[in-house]
N, C-alpha and C. Protein backbone atom coordinates (compact mmCIF):
# COMPACT_ATOMS: atom_id res chain seq x y z
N UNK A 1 10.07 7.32 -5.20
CA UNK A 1 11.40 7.23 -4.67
C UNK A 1 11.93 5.81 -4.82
N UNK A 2 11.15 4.65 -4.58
CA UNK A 2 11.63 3.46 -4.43
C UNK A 2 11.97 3.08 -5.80
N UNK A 3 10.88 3.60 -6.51
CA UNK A 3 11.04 3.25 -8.31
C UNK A 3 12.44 3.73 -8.70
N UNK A 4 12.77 4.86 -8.73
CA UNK A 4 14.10 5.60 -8.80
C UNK A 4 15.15 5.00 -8.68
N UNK A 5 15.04 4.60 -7.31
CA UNK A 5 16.34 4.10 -6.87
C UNK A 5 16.48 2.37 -7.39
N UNK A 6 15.21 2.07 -7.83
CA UNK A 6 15.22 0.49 -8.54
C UNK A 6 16.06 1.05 -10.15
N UNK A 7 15.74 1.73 -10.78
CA UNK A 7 16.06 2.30 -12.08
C UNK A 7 17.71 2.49 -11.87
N UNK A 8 18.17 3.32 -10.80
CA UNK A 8 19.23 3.43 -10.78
C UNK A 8 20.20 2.56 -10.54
N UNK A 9 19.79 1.49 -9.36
CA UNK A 9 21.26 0.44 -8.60
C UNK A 9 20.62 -0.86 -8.97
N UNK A 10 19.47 -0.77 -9.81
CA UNK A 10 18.88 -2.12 -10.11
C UNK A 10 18.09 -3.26 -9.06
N UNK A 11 18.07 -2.68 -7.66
CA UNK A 11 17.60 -3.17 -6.88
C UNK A 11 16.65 -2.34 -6.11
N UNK A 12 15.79 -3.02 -5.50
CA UNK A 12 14.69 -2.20 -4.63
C UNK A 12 15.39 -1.70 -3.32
N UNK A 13 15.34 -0.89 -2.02
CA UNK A 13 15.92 -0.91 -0.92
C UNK A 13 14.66 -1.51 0.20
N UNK A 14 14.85 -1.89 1.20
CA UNK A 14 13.61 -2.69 1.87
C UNK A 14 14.10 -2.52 3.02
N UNK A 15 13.39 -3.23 4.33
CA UNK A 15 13.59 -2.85 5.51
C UNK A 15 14.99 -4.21 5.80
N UNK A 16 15.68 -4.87 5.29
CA UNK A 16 16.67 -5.85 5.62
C UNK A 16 16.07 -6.80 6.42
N UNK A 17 14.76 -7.31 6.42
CA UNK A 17 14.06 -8.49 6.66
C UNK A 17 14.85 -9.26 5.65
N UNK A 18 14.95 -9.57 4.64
CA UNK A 18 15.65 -10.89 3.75
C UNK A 18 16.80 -10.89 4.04
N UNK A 19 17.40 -12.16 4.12
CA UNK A 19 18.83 -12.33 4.52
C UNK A 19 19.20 -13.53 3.12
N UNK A 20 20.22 -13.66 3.14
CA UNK A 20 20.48 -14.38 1.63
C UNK A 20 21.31 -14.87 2.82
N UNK A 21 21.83 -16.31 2.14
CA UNK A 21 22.62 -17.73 3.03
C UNK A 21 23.70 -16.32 3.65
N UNK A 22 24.31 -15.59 2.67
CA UNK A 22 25.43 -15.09 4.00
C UNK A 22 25.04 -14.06 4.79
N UNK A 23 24.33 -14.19 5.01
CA UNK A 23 23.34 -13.47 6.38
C UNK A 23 23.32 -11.65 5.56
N UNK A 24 23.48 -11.71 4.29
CA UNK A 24 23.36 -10.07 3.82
C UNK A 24 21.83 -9.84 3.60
N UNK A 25 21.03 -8.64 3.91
CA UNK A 25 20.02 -8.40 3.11
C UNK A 25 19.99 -6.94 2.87
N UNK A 26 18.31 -6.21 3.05
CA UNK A 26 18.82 -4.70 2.27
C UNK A 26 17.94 -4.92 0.82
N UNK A 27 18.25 -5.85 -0.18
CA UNK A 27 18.03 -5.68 -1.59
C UNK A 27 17.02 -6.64 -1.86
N UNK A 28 16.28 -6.58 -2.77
CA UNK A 28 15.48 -7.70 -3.59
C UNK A 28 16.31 -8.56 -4.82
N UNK A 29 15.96 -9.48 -5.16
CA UNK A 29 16.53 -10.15 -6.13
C UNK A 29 15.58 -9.78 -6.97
N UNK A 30 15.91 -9.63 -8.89
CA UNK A 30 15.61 -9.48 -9.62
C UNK A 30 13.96 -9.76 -9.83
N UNK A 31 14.20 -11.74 -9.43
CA UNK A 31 12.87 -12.33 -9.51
C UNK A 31 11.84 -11.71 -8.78
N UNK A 32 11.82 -10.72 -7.82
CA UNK A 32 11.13 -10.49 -7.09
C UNK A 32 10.81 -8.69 -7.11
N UNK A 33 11.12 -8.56 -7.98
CA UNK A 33 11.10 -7.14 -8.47
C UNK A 33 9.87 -6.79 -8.85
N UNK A 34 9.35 -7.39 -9.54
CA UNK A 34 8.19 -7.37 -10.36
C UNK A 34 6.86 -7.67 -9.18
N UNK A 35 6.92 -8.21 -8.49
CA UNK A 35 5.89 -8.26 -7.51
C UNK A 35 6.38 -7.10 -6.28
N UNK A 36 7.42 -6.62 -6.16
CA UNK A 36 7.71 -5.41 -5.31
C UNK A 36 6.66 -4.02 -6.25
N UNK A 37 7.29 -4.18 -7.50
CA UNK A 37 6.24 -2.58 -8.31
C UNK A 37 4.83 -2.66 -7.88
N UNK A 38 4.53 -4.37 -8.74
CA UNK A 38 2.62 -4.55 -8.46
C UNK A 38 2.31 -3.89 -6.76
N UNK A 39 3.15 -4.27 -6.22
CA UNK A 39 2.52 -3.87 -4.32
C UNK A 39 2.72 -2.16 -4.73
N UNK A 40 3.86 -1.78 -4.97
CA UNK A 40 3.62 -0.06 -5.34
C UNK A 40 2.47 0.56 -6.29
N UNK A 41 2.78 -0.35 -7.28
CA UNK A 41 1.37 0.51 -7.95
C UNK A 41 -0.04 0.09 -6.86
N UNK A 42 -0.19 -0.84 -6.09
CA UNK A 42 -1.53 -0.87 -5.86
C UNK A 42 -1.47 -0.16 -4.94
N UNK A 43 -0.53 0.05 -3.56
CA UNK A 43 -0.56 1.35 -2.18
C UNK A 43 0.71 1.03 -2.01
N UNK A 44 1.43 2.44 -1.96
CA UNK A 44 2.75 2.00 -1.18
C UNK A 44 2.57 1.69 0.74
N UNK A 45 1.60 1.77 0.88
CA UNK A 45 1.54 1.16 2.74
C UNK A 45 1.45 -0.29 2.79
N UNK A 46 1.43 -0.84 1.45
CA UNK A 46 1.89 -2.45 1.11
C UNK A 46 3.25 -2.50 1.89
N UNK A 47 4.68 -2.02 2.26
CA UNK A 47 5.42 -1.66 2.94
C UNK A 47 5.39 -1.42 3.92
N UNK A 48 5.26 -2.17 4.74
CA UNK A 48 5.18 -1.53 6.21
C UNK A 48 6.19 -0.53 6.49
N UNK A 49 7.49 -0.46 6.42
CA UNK A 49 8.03 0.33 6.90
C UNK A 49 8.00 1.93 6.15
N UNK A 50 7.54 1.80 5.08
CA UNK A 50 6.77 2.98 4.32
C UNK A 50 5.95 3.76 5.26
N UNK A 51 5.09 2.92 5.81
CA UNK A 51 3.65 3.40 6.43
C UNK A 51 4.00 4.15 7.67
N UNK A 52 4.85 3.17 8.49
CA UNK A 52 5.57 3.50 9.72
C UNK A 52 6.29 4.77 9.68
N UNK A 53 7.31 4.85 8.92
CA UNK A 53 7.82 6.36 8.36
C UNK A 53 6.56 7.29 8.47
N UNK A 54 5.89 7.23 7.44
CA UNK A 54 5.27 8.26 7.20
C UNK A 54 4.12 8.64 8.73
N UNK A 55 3.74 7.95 8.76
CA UNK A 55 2.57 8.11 10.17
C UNK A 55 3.56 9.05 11.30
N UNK A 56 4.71 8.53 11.52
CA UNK A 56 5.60 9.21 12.27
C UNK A 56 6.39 10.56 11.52
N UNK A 57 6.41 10.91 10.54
CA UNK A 57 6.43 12.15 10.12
C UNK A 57 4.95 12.86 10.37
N UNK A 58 3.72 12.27 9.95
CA UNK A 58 2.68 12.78 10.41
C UNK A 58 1.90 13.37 11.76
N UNK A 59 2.88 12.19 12.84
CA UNK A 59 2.67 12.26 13.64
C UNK A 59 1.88 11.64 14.99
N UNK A 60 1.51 10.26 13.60
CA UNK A 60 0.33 9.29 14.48
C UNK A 60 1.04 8.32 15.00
N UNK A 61 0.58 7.71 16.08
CA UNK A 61 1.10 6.77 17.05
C UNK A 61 0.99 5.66 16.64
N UNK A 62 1.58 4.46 17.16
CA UNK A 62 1.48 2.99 16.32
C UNK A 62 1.80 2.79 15.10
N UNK A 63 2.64 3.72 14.45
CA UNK A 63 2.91 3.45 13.24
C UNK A 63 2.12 3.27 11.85
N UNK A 64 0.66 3.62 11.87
CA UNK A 64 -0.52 3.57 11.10
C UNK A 64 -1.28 4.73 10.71
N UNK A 65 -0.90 4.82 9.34
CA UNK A 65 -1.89 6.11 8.88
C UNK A 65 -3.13 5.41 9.04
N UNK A 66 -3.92 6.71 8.89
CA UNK A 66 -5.75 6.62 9.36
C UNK A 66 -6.10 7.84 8.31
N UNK A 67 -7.18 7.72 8.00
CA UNK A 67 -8.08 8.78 7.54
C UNK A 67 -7.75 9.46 5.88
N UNK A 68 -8.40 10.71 5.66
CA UNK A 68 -7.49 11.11 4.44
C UNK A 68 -5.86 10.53 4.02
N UNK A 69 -5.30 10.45 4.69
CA UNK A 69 -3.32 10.36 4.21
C UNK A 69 -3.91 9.08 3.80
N UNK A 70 -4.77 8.39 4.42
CA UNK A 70 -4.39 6.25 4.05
C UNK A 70 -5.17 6.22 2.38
N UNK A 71 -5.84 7.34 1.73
CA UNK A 71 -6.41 7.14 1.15
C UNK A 71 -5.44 8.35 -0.65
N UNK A 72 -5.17 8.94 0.04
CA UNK A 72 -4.35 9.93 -0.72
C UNK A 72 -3.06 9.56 -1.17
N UNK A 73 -2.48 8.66 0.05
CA UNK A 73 -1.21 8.26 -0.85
C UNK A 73 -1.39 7.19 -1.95
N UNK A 74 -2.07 6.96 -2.37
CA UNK A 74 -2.37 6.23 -3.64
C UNK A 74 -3.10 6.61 -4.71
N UNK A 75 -2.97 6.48 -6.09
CA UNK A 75 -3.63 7.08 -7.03
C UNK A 75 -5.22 6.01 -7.57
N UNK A 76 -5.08 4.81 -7.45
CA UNK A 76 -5.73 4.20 -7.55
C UNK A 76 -7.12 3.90 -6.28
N UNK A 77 -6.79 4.38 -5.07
CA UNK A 77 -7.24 4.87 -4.13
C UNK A 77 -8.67 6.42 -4.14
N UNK A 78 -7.18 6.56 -4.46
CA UNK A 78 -7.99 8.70 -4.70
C UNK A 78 -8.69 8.32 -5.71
N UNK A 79 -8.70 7.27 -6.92
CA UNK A 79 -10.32 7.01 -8.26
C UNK A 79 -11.21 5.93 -7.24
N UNK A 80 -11.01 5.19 -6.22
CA UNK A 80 -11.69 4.41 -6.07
C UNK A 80 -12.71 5.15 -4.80
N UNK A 81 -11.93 6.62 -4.38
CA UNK A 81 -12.59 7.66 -3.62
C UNK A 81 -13.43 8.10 -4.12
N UNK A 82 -13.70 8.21 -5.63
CA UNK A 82 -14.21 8.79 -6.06
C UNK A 82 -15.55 8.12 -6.62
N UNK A 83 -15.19 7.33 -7.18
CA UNK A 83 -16.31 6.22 -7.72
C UNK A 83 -17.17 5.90 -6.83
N UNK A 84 -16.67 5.20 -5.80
CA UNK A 84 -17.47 4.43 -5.25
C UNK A 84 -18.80 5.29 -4.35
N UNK A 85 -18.23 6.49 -3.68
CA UNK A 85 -19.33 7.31 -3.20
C UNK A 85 -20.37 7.76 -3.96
N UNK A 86 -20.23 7.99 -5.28
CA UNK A 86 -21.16 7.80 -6.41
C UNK A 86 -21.71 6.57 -6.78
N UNK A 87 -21.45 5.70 -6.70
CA UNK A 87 -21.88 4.27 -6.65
C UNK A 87 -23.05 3.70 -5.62
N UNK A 88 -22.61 4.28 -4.45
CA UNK A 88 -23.14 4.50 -2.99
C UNK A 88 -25.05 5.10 -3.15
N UNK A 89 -24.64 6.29 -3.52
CA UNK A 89 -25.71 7.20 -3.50
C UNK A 89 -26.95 6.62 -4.76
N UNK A 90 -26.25 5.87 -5.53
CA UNK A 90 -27.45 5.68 -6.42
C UNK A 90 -27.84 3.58 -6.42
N UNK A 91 -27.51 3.32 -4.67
CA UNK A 91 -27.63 2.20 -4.28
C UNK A 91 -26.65 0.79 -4.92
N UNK A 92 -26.10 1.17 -6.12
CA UNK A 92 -25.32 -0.01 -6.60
C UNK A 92 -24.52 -0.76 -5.63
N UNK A 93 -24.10 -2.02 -6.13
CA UNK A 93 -23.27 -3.22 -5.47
C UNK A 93 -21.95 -3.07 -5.99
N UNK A 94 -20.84 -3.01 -5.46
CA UNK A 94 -19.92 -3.14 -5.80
C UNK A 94 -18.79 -4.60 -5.49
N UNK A 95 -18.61 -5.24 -6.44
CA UNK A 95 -17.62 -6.60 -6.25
C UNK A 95 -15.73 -5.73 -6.72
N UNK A 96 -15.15 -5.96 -5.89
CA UNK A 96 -14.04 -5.63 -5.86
C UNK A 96 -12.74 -7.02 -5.99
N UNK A 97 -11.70 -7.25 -6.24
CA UNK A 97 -11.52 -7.99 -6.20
C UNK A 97 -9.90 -8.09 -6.35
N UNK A 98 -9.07 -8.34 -5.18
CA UNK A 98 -7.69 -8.28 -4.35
C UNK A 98 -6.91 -9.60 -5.00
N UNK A 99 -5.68 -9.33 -5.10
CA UNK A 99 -4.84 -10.78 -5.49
C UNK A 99 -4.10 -10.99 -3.93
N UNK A 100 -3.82 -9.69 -3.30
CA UNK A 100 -2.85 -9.50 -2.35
C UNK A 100 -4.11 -9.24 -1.24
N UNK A 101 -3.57 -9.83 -0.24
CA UNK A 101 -4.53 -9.84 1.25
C UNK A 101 -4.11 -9.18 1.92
N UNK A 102 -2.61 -8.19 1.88
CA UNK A 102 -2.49 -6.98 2.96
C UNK A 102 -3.22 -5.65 1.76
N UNK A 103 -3.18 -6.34 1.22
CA UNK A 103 -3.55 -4.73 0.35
C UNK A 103 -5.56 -4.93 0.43
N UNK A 104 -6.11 -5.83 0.89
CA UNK A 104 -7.16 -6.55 1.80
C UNK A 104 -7.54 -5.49 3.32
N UNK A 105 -6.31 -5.44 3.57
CA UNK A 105 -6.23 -4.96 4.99
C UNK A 105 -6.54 -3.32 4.88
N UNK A 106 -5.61 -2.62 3.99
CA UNK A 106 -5.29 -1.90 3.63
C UNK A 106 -6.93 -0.93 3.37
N UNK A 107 -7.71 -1.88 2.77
CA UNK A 107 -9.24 -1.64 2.07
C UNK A 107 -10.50 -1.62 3.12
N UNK A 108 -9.77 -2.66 3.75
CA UNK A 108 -11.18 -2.56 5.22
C UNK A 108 -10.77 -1.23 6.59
N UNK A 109 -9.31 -0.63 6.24
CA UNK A 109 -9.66 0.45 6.88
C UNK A 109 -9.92 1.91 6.05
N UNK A 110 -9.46 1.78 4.65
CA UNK A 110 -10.42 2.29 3.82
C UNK A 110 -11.96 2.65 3.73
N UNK A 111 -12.56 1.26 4.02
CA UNK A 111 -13.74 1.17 4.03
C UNK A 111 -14.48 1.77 5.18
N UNK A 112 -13.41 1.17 6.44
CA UNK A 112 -13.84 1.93 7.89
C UNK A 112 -14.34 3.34 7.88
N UNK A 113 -13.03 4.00 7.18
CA UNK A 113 -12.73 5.35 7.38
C UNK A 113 -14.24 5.81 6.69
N UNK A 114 -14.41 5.82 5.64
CA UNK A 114 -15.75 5.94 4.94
C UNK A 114 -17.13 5.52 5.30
N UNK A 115 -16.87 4.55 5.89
CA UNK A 115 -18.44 4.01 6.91
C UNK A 115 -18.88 3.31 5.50
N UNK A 116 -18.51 2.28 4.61
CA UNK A 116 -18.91 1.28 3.56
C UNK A 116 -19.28 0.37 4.51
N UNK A 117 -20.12 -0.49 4.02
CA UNK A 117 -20.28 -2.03 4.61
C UNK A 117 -19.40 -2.80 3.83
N UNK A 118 -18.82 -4.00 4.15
CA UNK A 118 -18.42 -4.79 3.45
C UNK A 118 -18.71 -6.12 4.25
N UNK A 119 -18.15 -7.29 3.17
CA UNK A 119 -18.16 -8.22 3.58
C UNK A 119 -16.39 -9.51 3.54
């Protein structure tokens, strides 16, 4: 949806946290486009107000998916569901490795949900 509507009006829509000098926000600037996708392709709950939505269509309190949904809404997620429990079972180490530290956050309740150790 967010991609879409970037394709169409040329701008991302966001929660109106940014304010530009005349107190407008709402949009991303161009320059900042490109690090808005990277956070989509890696989880859209990179968005807080994404997450918030959805948990409250779901139905969970605090605004925070948990469990299957935190792991399903992402495609890169649902392969790393997959791998790694196979990885697990035949004792391997896995080094993972984040540019973004909410998408950090994002992984240690990942990890929770699954009962991984990490460090």
């Amino acid at each position: 949806v967010l991609y879409r509507h970037m394709q169409a009006k040329g701008v991302l829509l966001t929660d109106g946290s940014e304010k530009d000098k005349k107190g407008k926000g709402g949009t991303k600037t161009l320059m900042n486009t490109i690090m808005q996708l990277r956070k989509i392709c890696n989880h859209p709950y990179m968005f807080q107000h994404i997450e918030e939505s959805f948990s409250e269509h779901l139905g969970f309190t605090g605004g925070i998916v948990q469990g299957l949904d935190l792991y399903r809404a992402s495609g890169k997620f649902e392969l790393l569901d997959r791998i790694l429990p196979k990885l697990r079972a035949t004792n391997h180490k896995v080094l993972l490795f984040c540019q973004m530290t909410s998408l950090m956050t994002i992984m240690e309740d990942y990890f929770a949900y699954r009962g991984f150790k990490y460090l």
